[in-house]
Each structure stands twice: as structure tokens, then as C-alpha cells.
Protein backbone atom coordinates (compact mmCIF):
# COMPACT_ATOMS: atom_id res chain seq x y z
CA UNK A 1 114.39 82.84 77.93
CA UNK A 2 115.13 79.01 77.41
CA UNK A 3 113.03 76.54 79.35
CA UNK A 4 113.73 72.99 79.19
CA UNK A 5 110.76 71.79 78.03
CA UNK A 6 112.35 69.68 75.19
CA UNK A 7 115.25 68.00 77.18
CA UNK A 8 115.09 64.13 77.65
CA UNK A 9 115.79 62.34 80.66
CA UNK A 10 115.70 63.71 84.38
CA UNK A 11 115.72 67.56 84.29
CA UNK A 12 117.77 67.82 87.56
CA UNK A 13 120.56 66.37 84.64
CA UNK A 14 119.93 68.51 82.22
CA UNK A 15 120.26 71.81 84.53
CA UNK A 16 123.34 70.15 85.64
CA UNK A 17 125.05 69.27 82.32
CA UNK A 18 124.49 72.60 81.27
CA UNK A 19 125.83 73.97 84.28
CA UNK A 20 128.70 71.97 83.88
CA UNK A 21 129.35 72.59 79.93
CA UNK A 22 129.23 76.31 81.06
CA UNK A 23 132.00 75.50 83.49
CA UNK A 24 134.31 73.80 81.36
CA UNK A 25 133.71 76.41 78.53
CA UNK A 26 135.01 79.55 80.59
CA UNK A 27 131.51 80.90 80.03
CA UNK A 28 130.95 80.85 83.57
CA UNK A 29 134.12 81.22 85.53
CA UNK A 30 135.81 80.37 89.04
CA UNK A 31 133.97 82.36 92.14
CA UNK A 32 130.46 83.82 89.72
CA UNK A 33 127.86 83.56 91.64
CA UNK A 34 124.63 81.39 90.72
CA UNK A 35 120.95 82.15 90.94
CA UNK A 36 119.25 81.51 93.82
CA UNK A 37 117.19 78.28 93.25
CA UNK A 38 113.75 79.89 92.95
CA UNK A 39 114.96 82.29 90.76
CA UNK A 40 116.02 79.76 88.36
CA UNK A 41 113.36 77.60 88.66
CA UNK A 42 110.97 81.03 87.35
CA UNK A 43 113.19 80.97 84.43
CA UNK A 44 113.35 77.60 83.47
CA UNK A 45 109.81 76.99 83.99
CA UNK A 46 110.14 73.96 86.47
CA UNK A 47 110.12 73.31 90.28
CA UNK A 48 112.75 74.55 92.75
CA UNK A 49 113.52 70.91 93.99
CA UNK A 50 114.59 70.29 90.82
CA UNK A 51 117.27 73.18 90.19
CA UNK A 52 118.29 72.60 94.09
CA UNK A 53 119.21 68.85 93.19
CA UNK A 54 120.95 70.33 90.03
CA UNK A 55 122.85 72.21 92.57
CA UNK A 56 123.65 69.24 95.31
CA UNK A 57 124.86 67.28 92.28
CA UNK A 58 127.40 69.36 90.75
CA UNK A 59 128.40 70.68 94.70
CA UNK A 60 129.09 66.73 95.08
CA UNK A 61 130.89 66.79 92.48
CA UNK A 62 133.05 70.09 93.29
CA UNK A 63 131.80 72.13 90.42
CA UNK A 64 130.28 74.43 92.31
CA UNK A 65 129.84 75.29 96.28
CA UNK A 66 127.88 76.50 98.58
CA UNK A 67 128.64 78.86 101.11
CA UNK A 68 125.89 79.42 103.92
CA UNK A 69 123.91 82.65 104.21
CA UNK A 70 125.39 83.67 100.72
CA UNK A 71 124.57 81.15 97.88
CA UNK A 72 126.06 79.15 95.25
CA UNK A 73 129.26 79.99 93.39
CA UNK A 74 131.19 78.59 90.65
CA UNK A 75 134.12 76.30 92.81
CA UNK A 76 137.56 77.82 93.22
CA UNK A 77 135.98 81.18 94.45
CA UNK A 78 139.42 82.64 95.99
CA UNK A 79 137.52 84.65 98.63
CA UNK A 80 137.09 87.99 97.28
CA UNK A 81 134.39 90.37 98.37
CA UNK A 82 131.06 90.41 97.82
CA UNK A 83 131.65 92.52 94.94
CA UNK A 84 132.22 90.37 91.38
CA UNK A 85 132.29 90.97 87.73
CA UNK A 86 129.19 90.20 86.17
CA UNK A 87 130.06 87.86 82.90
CA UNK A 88 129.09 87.52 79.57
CA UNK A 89 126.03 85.43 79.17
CA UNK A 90 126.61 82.18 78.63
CA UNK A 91 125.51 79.70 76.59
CA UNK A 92 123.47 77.52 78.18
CA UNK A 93 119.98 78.21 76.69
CA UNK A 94 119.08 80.27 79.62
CA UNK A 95 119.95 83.79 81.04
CA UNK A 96 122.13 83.70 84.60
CA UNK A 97 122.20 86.12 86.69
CA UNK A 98 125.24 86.63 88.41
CA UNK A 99 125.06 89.90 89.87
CA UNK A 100 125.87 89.54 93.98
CA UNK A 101 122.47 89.57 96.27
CA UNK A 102 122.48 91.51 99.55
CA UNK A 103 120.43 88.90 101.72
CA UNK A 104 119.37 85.83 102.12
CA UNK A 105 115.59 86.69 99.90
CA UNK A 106 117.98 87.67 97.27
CA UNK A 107 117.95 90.77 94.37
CA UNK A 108 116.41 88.77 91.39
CA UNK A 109 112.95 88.02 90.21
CA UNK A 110 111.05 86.29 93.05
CA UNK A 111 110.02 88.96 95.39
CA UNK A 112 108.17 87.39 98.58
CA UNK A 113 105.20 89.92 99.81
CA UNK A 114 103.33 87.27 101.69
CA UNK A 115 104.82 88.35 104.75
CA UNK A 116 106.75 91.79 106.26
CA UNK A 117 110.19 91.36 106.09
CA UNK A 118 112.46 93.63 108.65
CA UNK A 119 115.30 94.99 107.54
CA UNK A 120 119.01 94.16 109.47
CA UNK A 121 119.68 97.96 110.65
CA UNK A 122 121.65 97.01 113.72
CA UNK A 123 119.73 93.99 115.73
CA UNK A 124 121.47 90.99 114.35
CA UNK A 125 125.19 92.56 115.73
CA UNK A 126 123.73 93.64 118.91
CA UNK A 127 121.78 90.44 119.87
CA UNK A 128 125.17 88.30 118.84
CA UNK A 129 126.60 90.30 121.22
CA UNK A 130 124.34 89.68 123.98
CA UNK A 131 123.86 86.52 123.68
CA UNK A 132 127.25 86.15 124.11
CA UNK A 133 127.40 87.21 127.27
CA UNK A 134 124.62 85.41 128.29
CA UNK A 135 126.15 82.27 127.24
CA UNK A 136 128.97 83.28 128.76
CA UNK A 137 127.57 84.29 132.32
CA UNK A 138 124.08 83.33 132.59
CA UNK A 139 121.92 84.96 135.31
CA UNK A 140 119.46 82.09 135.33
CA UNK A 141 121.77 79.63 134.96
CA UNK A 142 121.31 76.42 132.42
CA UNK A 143 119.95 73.73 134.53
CA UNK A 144 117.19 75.59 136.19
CA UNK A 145 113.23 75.83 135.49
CA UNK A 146 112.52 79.20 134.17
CA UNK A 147 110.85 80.99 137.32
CA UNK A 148 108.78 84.31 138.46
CA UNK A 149 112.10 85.31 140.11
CA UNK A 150 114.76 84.31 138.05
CA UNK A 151 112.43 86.45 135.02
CA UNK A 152 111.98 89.66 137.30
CA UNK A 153 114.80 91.74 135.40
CA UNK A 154 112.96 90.64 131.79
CA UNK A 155 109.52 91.71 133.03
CA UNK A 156 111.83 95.00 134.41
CA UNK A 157 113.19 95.52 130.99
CA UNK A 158 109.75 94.36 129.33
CA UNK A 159 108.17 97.21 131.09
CA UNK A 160 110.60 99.70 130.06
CA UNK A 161 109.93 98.99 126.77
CA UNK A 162 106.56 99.39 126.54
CA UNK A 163 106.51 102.46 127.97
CA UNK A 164 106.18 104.18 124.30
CA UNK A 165 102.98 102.37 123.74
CA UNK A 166 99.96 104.64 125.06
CA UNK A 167 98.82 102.13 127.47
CA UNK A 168 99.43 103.91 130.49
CA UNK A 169 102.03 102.71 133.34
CA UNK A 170 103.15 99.30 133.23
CA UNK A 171 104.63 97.86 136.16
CA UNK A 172 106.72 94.20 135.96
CA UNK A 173 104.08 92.50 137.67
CA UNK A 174 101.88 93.37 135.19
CA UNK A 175 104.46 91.77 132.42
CA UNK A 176 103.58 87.82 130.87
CA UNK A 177 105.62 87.22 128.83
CA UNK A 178 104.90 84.39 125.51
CA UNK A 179 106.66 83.13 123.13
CA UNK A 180 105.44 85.01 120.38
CA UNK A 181 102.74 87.26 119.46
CA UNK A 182 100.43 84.49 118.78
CA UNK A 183 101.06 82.74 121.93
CA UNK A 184 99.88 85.84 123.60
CA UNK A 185 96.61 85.53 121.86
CA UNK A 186 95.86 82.32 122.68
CA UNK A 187 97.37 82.76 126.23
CA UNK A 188 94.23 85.16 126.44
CA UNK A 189 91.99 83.21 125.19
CA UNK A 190 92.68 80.31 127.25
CA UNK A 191 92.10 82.81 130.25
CA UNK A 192 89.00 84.56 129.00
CA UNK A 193 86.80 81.79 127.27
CA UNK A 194 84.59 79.70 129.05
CA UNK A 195 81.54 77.01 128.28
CA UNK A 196 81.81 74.10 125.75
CA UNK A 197 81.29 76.83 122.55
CA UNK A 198 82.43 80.05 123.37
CA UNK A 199 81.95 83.03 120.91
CA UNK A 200 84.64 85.30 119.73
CA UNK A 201 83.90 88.62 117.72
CA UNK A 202 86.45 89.73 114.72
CA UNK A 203 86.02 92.29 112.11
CA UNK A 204 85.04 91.56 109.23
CA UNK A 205 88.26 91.72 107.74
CA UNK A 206 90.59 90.55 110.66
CA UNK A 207 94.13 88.86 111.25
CA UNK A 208 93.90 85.14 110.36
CA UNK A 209 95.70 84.43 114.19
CA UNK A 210 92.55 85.43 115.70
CA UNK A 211 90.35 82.45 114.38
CA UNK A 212 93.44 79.88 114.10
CA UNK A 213 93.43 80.74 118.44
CA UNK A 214 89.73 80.60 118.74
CA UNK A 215 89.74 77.07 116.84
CA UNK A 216 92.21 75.63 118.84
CA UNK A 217 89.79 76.37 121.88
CA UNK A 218 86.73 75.09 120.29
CA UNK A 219 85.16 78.93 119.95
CA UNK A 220 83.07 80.23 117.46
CA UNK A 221 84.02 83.15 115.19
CA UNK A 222 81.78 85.74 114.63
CA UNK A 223 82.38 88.57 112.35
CA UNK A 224 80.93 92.04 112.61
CA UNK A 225 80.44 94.92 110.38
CA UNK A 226 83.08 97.44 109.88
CA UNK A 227 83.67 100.89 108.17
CA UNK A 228 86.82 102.60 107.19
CA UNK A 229 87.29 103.58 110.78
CA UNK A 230 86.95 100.19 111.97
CA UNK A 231 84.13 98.30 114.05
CA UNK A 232 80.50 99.68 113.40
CA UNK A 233 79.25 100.20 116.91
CA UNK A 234 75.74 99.05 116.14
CA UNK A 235 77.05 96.49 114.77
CA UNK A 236 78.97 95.16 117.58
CA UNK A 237 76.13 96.09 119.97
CA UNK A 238 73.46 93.40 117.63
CA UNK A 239 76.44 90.74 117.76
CA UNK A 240 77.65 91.00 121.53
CA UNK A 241 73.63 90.55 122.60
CA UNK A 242 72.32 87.99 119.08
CA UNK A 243 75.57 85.35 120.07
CA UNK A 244 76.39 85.95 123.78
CA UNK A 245 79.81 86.86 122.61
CA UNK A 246 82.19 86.90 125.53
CA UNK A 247 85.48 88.66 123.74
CA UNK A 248 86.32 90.87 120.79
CA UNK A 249 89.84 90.89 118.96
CA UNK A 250 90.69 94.25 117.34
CA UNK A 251 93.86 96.33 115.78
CA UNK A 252 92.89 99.65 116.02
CA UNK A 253 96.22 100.84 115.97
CA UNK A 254 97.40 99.28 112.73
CA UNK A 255 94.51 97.38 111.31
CA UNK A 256 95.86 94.10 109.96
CA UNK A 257 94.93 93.54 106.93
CA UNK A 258 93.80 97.18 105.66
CA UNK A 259 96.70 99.48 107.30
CA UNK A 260 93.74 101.67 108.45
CA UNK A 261 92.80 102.92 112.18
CA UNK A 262 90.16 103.36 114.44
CA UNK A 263 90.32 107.15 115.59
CA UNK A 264 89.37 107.59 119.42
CA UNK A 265 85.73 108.70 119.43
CA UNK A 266 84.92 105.59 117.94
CA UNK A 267 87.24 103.35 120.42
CA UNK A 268 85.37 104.85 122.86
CA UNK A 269 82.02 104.07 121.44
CA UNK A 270 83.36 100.47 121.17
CA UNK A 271 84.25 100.53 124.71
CA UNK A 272 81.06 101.51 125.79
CA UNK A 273 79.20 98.93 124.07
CA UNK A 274 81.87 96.24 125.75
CA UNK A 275 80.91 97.52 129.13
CA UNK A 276 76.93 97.07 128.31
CA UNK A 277 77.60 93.78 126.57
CA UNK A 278 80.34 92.67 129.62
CA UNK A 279 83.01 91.57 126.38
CA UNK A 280 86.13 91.36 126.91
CA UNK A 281 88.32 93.17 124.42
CA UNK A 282 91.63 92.23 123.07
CA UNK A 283 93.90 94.82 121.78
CA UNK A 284 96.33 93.57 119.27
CA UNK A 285 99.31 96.24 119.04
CA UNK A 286 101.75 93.83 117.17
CA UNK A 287 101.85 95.42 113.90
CA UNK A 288 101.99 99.17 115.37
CA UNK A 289 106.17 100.12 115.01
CA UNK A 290 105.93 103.29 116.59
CA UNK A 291 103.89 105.35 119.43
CA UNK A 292 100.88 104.51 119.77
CA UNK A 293 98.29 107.46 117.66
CA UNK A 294 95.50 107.15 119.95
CA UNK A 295 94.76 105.80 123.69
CA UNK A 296 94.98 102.55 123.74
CA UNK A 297 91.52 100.35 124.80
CA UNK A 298 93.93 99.37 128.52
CA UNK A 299 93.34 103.37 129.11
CA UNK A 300 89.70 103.52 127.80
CA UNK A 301 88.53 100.24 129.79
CA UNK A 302 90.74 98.70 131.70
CA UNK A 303 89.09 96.54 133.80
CA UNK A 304 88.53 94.65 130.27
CA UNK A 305 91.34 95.47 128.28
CA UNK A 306 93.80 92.58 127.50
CA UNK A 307 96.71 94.43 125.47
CA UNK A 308 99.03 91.74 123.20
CA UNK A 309 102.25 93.08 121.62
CA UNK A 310 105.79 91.42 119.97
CA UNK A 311 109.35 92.57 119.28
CA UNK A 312 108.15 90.72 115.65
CA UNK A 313 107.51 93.79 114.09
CA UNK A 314 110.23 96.59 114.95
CA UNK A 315 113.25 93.89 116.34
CA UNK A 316 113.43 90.44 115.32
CA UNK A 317 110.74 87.95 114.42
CA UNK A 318 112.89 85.26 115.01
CA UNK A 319 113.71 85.42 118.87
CA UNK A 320 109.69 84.85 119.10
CA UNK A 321 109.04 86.85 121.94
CA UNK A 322 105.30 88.58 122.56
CA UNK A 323 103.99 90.46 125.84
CA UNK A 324 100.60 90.49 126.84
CA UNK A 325 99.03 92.86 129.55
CA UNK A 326 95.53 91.83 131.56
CA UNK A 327 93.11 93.63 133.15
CA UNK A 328 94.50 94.56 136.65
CA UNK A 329 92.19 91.87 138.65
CA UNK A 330 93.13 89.12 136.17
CA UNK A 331 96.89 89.55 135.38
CA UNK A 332 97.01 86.24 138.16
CA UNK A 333 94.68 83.87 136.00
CA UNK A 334 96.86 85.15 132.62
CA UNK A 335 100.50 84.54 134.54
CA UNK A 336 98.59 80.85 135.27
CA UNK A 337 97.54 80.00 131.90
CA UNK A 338 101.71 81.39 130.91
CA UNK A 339 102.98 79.51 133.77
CA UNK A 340 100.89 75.73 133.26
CA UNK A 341 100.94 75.84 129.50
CA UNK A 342 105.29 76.33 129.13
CA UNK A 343 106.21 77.12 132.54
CA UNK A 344 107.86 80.42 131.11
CA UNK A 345 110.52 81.76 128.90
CA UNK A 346 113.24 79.85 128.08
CA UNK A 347 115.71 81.21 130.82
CA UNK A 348 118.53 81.82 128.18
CA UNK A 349 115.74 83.68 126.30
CA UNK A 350 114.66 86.06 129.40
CA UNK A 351 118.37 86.48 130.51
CA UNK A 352 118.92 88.04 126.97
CA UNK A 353 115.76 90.43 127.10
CA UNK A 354 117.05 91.65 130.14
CA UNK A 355 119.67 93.14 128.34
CA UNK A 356 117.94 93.56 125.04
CA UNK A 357 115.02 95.66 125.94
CA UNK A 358 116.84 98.45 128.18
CA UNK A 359 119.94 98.15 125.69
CA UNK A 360 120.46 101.82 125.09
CA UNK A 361 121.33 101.16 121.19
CA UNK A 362 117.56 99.77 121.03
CA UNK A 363 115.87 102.94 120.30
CA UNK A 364 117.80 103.82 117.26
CA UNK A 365 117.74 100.51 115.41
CA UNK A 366 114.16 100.59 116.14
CA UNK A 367 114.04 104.45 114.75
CA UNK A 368 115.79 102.54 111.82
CA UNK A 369 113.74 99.83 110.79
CA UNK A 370 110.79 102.53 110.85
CA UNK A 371 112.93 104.49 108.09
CA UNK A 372 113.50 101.90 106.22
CA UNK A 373 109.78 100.87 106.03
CA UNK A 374 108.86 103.84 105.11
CA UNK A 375 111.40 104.27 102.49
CA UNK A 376 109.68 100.99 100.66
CA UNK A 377 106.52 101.88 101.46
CA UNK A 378 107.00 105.21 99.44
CA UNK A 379 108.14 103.29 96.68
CA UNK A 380 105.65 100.96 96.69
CA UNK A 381 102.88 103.89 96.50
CA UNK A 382 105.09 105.44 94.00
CA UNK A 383 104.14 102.93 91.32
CA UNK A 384 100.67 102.24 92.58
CA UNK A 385 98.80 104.87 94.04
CA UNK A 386 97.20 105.48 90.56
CA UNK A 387 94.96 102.64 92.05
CA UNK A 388 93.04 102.55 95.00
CA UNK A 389 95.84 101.74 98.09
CA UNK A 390 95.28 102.10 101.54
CA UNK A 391 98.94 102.52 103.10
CA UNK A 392 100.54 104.16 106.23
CA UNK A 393 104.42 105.16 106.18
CA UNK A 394 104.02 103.28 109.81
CA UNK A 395 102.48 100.15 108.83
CA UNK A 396 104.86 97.07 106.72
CA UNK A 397 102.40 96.13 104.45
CA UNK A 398 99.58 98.14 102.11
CA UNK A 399 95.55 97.15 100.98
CA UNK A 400 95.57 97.31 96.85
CA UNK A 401 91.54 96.97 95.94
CA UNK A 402 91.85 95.54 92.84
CA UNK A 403 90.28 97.77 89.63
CA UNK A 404 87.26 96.13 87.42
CA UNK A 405 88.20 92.63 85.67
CA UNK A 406 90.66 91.71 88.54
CA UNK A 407 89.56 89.28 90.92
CA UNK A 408 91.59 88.57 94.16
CA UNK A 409 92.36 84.92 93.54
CA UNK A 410 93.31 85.44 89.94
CA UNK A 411 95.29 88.22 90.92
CA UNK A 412 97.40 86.39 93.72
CA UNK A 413 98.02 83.68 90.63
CA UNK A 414 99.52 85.81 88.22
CA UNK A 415 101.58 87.97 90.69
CA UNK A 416 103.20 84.62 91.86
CA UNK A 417 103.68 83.58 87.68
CA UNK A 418 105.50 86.91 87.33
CA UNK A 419 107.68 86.43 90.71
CA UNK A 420 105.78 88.30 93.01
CA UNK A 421 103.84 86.31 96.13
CA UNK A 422 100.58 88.53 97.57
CA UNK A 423 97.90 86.95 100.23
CA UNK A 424 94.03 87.24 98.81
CA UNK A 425 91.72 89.54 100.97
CA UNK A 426 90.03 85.82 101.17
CA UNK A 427 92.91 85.15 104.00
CA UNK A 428 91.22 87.48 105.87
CA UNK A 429 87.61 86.92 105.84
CA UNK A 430 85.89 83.79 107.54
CA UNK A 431 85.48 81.09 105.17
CA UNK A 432 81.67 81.34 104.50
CA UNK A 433 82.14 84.70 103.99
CA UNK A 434 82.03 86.89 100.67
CA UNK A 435 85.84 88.34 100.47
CA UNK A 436 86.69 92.38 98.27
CA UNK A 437 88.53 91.74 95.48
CA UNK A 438 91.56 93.61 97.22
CA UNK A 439 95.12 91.75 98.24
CA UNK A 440 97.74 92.76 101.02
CA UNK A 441 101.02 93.75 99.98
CA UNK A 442 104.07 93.35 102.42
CA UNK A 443 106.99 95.01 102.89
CA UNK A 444 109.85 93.22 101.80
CA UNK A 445 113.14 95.36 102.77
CA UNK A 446 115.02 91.68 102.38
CA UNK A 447 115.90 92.19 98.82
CA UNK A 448 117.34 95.49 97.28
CA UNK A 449 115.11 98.63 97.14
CA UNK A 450 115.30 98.24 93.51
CA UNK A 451 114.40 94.55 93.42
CA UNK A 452 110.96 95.83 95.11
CA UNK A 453 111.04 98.68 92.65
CA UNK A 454 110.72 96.36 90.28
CA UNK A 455 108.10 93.87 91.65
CA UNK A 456 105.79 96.87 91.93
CA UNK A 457 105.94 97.24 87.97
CA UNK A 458 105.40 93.80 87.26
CA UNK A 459 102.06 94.33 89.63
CA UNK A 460 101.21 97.74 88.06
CA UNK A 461 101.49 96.21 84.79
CA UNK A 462 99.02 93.57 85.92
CA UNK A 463 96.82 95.87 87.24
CA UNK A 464 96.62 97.46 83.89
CA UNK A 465 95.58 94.15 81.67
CA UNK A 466 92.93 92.43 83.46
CA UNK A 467 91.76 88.87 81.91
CA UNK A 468 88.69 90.17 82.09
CA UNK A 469 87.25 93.22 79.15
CA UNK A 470 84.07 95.05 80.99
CA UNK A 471 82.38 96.86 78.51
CA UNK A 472 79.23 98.85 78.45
């Protein structure tokens, strides 16, 4: 593959003049598509910015354009379908690949596992639609403060929704909404936490959220020892009483980052030792896209419990809308830190979960996205479970510990060389703290099935050649 590391002047102009030769040569012809920009810049060995003001110039100059949500094209595209010829390869010193890409993350090289990525089963059509009519005829209104009343048929709908969750019954009172996930954590916190440096437990290996909320409040973060099946009791007992902790954040439905859970004998333990350390506990459910496997911590203690959950993680991530349930004496002091912090959901926003949550097509996108997870996380544990993976056909991402020679950081470096973006088990860890040698893997269901196919081989290949020989 041609790079351009022996082209003179600005390399934006050189990608462009090529580009353009291409053009005028019939090697690359009226309506082919173009790489996406990242793509190209893997190839070419240089930075995105500079292939994307490639692409603005010769747009400006009506070579090419651009056509929102679906890329760059040769100009004079005659609109056809998505489906075009691929052509011969042409001559520019550098392979293009113009075979069409299904979504915006594209089907090419760069494969983005940072993150989950839902796939579009469904939602996208169906919240068009009802945004529509809320825009159309809203409830609320749009010149009105979001209020308790105005939001009673969201909480309704709220409610209805979580009634798969195994948190027992859920009323609308009991319903704060936040705008997000993360908002609900720190909507908690703000609640809970008192003194000038509160303490916060974690597990040892725990979702990043939970200390960027704690910091913002000026808390400590303490981590405690875990096992495969989550907290250590003990454990928590020695750090509750040694720090004077006054909550803990858990997942022990979908433990974010190692896809594990905590079965119920040992939730129960951990309850137990919350009661005789009087700690709060904070049950993070946003990663869990189906029922919930075991009673939830709002059934085992619930004059403690403070449940947080999303439509992130089964819906939409972009609507950012989280829920967050308190204990029944406090669900007052959360609506209060809710209600003082943003006043409340965007009214446009509530009028839409109305409709939303109770929509009747809900379940079975939902149902959907599930399959579709599952159908990537089979493939991803069809190319790596020769190594040691920790993966759930519920659960959007996967734990790879990472075989003698590998270490995380190095790891992460050379996935991203080879097109492929992990996050370190360092992400996860406090930063004093000695991190595995393991990364997370996400599930990506934006590109093609084959696309993430093929980013698994470039990491089992990796796997297999570490920079490092241990011999004995």
C-alpha cells in the first residue's frame, strides 16, 4: 500500500491531486464512492485532518461531494442506490475502497471497540415518528418550565418500563428521571454524600463514571477486593469500617468492565454487611439489556438501595435519558437534587417518553438489539475464545486477559495501528492502582458483521505474536 511519505509540499495537495488525476483518468468514475476519512488516513499513513481537507478541497471544487449520513462520492453521482460497481483499482499509488458502507462507522478497516455500538433494528423510524407528533401537538407545550405534573405520563410510562427489571413494583412517584445514565449517578451522589471528604467504595475493577461522579463532589474513591463473583464480603466489611465509607457503587447484573455477575448468595452477603456498616448501595443496571438474572439489591435492602438505569443500552444512547430509583424514605431529597440541579426533563423530551416507553413496538426492537448483540458477540468468541475471554451473549462488550508477552497498554497501541480501538483494563482501575494485563472489547454492530469478523483476526493475530519472547 502507497503512503505518501515521499511527496513534496502540503500532503492535503498531494491526496487531492491524486484524487483529481484519478478523476480525469476514468480510473475513478462519476457516483464511486470514497473511503471514509479515517480509513484513508490508516492507509496512507497520515492524520485524518489531512485526508478530510483533501476532501473539502476537491468538494469546493466540485470534484467530488458529500452527501450527509452517507459519505463522499465521485461528483455527478445520478442518484442510484446504495448498491455500485466496485472499479478497477486505480492508479493513484494507493488502494480505494469503493465498496458501499452500511452506516455511518463504515465497513472498512477502522473498527471502533472503545465503546458499544447499538444496532438500528427499528428505534430510529419509530422515534421520528413520535417526535413528530410531539412537535406537532405537544402535551407540555413549548414555552413552559418542565414540571412534576406536566412529567406525570413519562414517570407513568417510565414505570411501565421498568417493570422487566427485578426490582420489585415501581410506582411513578417513585420515577426521577436524568438526563442520562451518568446524571443519575451523580444525581445520587449529590443526595447521599455528606462532610467536606466523603468516601465512596468501587470494585476494584469498576466503571470509570463512578470516580469521574465522586470527583466532581470532592469524594474519595476507595477500591475493594473482588473475586470472579464480584465484591469480597470481607473485604467490603474492612473498607466500610477502616474509611467510614458512606456508599458503594456496584454492577452486579452486568459487571462493567468484566461482563461477569454477582450470583444472589453473595448480593445478599453484601447487603448484610451494608446494613452493619449503614452504606448506602448504588445499583448500576445500565449495561443489563434484558431481565434482570437475580434480585436486584432495591429487593434485598431497600431502605438503602438506590437503583440507576438508561434507555443507552437497549434503545438509543443519543436521546440521553437515565432513571434512577431511591430508597422509599428518600425518593423526596433525590426528586430535589433532579429538580434544583436542571429543573427536569426537557418537556419535548418527557412528552416523547410518554409515548416511547409504553409504545407497543418497544418490546420487539428491544428483543432485536439483544439478537443482534448476541449475534456479534458469538463471532467475536468465535475467533477468540482460544484465549482467556470472559463474555455473556447479554452483555455488548467482552474481558480478553491478555496471554504472556502482551501487556495492556502495548496491546491497546497496536490494535489501534492495525484499525482496531480497545480501552486498557488501566481505564478501569484507580490510578495508583496496579491494572491485569486484560482489555475490554465492545460491541460494534455499526459496521458490517463481517467488518467485525475481520477486526477480530487482526486481534487474534496479535494475540499470537507478542513483542515480547518468554522463554524458560
Amino acid at each position: 500500500m502507497g503512503t505518501l511519505t515521499e511527496a513534496s509540499g502540503p500532503k492535503y495537495k498531494a491526496v487531492a491531486d491524486r484524487i483529481r488525476r484519478a478523476v480525469q483518468a476514468g480510473k475513478l468514475s462519476a457516483g464511486e464512492r470514497l473511503p471514509p476519512v479515517r480509513e484513508l488516513a490508516y492507509q496512507l499513513e497520515i492524520t485524518p485532518g489531512t485526508v478530510a481537507r483533501a476532501y473539502t478541497v476537491l468538494t469546493d471544487e466540485g470534484v467530488l461531494q458529500a452527501e450527509v449520513g452517507r459519505g463522499t462520492f465521485v461528483a455527478g453521482r445520478s442518484g442510484q442506490g446504495d448498491g455500485m460497481d466496485t472499479a478497477a483499482e486505480p492508479e493513484l499509488g494507493f488502494e480505494l475502497d469503493v465498496a458501499p458502507h452500511n452506516n455511518e462507522a463504515g465497513d472498512g478497516y477502522y473498527v471502533n471497540l472503545f465503546s458499544p455500538h447499538l444496532p438500528n433494528v427499528g428505534q430510529a423510524a419509530l422515534i421520528r415518528e413520535l417526535l413528530t407528533e410531539v412537535a406537532q401537538n405537544p402535551p407540555s407545550g413549548f414555552m413552559h418550565y418542565p414540571s412534576r405534573d406536566a412529567a406525570r405520563p413519562a414517570r407513568q410510562a417510565a414505570a411501565h418500563w421498568l417493570s422487566h427489571a427485578a426490582v420489585g413494583r415501581v410506582r411513578e412517584s417513585d420515577v426521577v428521571f436524568a438526563n442520562g445514565g451518568q446524571n443519575a449517578l451523580g444525581l445520587v451522589m449529590q443526595t447521599v454524600l455528606r462532610g467536606r471528604r466523603p468516601v465512596v467504595l468501587v470494585e476494584e475493577l469498576f466503571y470509570p463514571g463512578f470516580r469521574r461522579a465522586a470527583e466532581l463532589l470532592r469524594a474519595d474513591v476507595v477500591a475493594v477486593e473482588m473475586d470472579a463473583d464480584g465484591i469480597i464480603p470481607e473485604a467490603l466489611d474492612a473498607a466500610a469500617r477502616t474509611h467510614d465509607a458512606q456508599i458503594l457503587c456496584t454492577s452486579p447484573e452486568a459487571h462493567n468492565p468484566t461482563a461477569t455477575y454477582t450470583p444472589e448468595d453473595r448480593r445478599r452477603a453484601i447487603a448484610e454487611v451494608a446494613r452493619k456498616r449503614d452504606l448506602q448501595i448504588l445499583d448500576d443496571n445500565c449495561y443489563n439489556m434484558k431481565a434482570g438474572a437475580g434480585p436486584s439489591y432495591r429487593l434485598l435492602a431497600p431502605e438503602r438501595s438506590w437503583y440507576v438505569t438508561s434507555i443507552s443500552k437497549n434503545i438509543t444512547p443519543a436521546l440521553r435519558v437515565g432513571f434512577a430509583l431511591a430508597p422509599p424514605d428518600r425518593t423526596a431529597h433525590l426528586r430535589r437534587s433532579a429538580e434544583q440541579g436542571f429543573f427536569g426533563l426537557a418537556t419535548p423530551l418527557s412528552d416523547l417518553m410518554a409515548r416511547l416507553l409504553v409504545d407497543p413496538r418497544l418490546d420487539a426492537i428491544a428483543d432485536r438489539v439483544l439478537d443482534v448483540t448476541r449475534e456479534y458477540v458469538q463471532c467475536a468468541v468465535n475467533e477468540l475464545g482460544g484465549y482467556q475471554l470472559v463474555w455473556r451473549p447479554d452483555v455488548p462488550f467482552l474481558w480478553l486477559t491478555l496471554p504472556a508477552g502482551w501487556r495492556a497498554g502495548a496491546f491497546v497501541q497496536a490494535a489501534e495501528a492495525r484499525g482496531v480501538r480497545l480501552r486498557p483494563a488501566e481505564d478501569f482501575v484507580l490510578r495508583t492502582a496496579r491494572a491485569p494485563h486484560a482489555v475490554r472489547l465492545s460491541v460494534n454492530t455499526g459496521v458490517t458483521l463481517g467488518a467485525f469478523a475481520r477486526a477480530m483476526q487482526r486481534l487474534r493475530d496479535l494475540l499470537g505474536n507478542p513483542p515480547e519472547q518468554i522463554t524458560v
